[in-house]
PDB file of N, CA and C in Angstrom:
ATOM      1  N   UNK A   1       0.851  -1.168   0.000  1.00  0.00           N
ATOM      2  CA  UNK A   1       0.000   0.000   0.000  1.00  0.00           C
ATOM      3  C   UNK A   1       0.901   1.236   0.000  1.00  0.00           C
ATOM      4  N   UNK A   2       0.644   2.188  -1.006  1.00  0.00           N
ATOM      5  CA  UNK A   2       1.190   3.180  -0.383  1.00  0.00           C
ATOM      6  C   UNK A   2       1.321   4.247   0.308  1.00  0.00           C
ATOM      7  N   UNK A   3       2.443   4.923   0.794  1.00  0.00           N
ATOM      8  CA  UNK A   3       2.338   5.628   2.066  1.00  0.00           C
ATOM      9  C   UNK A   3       1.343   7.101   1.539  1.00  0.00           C
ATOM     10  N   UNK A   4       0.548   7.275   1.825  1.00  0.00           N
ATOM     11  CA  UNK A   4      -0.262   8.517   2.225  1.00  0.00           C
ATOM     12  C   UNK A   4       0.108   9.884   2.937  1.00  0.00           C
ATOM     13  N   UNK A   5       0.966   9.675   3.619  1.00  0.00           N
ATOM     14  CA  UNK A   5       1.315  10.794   4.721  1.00  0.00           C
ATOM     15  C   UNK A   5       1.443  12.444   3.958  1.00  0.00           C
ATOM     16  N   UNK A   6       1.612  12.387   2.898  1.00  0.00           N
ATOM     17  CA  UNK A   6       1.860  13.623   2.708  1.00  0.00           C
ATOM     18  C   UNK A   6       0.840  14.112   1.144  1.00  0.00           C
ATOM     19  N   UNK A   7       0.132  13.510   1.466  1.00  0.00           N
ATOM     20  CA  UNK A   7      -1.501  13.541   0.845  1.00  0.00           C
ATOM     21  C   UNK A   7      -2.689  13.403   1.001  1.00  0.00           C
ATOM     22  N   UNK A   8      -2.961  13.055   2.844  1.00  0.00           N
ATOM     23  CA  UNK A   8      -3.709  13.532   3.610  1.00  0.00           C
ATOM     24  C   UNK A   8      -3.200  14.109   4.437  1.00  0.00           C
ATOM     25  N   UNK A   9      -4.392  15.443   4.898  1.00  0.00           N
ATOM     26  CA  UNK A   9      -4.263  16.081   6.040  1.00  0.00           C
ATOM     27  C   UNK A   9      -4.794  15.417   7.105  1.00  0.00           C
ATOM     28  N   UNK A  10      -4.269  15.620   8.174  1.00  0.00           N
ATOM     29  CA  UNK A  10      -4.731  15.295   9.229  1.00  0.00           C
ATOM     30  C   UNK A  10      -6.218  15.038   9.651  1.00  0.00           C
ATOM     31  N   UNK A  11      -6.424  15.945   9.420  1.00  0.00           N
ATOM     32  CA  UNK A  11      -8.238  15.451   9.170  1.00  0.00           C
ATOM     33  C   UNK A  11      -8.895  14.402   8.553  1.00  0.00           C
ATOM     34  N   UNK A  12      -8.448  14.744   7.213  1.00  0.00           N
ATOM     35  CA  UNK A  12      -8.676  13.350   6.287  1.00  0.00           C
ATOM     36  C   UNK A  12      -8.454  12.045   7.358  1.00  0.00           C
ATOM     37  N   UNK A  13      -7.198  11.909   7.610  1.00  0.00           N
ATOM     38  CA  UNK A  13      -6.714  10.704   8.435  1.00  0.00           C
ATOM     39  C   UNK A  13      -7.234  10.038   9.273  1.00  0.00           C
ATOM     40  N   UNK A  14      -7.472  11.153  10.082  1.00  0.00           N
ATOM     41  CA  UNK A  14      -8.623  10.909  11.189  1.00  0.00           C
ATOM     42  C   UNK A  14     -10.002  10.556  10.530  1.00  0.00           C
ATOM     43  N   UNK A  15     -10.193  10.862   9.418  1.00  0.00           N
ATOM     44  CA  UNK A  15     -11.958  10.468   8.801  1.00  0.00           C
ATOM     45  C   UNK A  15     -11.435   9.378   8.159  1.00  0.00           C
ATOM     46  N   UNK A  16     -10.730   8.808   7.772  1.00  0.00           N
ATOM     47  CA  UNK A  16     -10.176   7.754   7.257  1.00  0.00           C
ATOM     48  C   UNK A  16     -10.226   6.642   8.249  1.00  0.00           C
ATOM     49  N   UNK A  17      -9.078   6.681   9.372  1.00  0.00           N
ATOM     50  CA  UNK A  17      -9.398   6.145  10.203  1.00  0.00           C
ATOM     51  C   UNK A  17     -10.577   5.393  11.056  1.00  0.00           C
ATOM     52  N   UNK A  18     -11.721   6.490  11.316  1.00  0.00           N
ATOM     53  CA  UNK A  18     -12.543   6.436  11.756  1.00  0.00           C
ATOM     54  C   UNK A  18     -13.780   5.704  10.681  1.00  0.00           C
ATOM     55  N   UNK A  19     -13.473   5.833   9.668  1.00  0.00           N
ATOM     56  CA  UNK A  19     -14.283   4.820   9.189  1.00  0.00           C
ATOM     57  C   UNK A  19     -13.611   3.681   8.880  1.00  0.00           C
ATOM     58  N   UNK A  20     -12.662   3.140   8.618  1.00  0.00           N
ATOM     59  CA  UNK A  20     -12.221   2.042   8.499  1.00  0.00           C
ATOM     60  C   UNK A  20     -12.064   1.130  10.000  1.00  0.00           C
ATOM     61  N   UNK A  21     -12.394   1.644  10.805  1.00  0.00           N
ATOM     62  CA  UNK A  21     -12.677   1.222  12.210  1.00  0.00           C
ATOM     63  C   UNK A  21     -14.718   0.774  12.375  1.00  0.00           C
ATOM     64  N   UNK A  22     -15.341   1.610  11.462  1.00  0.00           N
ATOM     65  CA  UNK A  22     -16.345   1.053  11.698  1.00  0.00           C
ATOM     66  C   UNK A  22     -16.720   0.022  10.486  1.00  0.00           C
ATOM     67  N   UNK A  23     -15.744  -0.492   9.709  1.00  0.00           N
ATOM     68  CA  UNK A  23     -15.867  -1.896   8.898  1.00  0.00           C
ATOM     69  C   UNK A  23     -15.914  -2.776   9.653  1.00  0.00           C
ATOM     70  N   UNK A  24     -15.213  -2.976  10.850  1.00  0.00           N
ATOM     71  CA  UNK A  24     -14.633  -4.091  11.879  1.00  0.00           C
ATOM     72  C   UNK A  24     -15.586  -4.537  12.678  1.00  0.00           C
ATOM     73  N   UNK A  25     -16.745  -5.460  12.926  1.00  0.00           N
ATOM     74  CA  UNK A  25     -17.591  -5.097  14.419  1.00  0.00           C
ATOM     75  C   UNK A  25     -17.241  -5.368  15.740  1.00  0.00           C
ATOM     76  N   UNK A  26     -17.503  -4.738  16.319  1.00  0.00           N
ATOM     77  CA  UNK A  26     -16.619  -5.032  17.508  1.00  0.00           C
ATOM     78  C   UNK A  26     -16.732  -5.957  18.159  1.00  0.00           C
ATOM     79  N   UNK A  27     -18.034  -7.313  17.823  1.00  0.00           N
ATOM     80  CA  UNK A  27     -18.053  -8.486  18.679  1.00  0.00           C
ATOM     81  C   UNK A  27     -17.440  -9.701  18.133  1.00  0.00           C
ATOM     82  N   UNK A  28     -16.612  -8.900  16.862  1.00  0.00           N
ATOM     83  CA  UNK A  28     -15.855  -9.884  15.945  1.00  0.00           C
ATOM     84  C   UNK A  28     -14.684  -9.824  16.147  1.00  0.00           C
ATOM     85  N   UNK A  29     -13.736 -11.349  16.585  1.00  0.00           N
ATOM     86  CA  UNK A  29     -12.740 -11.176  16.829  1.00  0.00           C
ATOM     87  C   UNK A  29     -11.490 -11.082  15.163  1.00  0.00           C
ATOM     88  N   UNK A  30     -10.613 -10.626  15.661  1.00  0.00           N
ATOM     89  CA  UNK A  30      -9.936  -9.928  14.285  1.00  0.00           C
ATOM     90  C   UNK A  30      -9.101 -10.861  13.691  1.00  0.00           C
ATOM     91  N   UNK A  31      -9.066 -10.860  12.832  1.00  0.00           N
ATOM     92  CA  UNK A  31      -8.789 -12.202  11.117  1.00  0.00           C
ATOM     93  C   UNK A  31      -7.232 -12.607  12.172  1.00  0.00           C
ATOM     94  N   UNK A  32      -6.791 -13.967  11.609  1.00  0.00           N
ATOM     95  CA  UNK A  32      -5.533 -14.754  12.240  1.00  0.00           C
ATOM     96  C   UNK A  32      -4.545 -14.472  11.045  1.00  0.00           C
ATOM     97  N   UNK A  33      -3.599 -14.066  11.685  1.00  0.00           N
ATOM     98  CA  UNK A  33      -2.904 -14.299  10.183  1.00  0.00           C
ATOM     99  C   UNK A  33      -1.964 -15.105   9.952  1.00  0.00           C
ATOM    100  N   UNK A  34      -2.400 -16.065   8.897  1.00  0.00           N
ATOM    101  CA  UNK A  34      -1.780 -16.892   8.611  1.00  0.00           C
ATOM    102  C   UNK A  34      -0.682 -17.353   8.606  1.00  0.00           C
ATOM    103  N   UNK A  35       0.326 -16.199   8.018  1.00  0.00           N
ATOM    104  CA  UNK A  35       1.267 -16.587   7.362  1.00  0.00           C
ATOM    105  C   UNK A  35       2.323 -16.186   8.824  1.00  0.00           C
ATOM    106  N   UNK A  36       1.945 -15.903   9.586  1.00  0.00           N
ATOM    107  CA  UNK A  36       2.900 -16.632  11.134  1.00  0.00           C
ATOM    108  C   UNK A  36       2.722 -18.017  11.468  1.00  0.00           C
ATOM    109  N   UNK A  37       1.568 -18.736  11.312  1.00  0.00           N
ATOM    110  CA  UNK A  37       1.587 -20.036  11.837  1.00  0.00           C
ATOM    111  C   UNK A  37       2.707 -20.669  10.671  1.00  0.00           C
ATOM    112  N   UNK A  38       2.509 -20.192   9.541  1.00  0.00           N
ATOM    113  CA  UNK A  38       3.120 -21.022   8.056  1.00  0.00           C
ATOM    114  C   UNK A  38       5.010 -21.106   8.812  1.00  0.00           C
ATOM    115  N   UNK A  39       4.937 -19.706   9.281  1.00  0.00           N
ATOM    116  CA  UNK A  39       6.323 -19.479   9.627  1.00  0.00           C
ATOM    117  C   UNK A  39       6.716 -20.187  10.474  1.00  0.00           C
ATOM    118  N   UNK A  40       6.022 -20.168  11.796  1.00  0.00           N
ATOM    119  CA  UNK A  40       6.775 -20.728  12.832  1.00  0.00           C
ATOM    120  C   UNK A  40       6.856 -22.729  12.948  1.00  0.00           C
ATOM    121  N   UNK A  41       6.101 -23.206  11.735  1.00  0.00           N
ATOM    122  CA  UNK A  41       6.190 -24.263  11.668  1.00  0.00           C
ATOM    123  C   UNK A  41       7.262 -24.927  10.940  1.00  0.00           C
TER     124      UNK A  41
END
């Protein structure tokens, strides 16, 4: 992905943020990721 930082303002970020936080529900626990178990085996 690329870095953003100096093509949003701060604001943006924060509205960015804040909705990509309400994709998630909160009684859902958050995705495993895989590719550590792949690793440590």
């Amino acid at each position: 992905m690329p870095a953003y930082g100096k093509n949003l303002s701060p604001p943006e970020t924060t509205a960015l943020v804040a909705f990509l936080k309400t994709l998630h529900p909160s009684a859902q626990t958050p995705a495993r990721d895989a590719s550590r178990s792949a690793v440590l085996q």
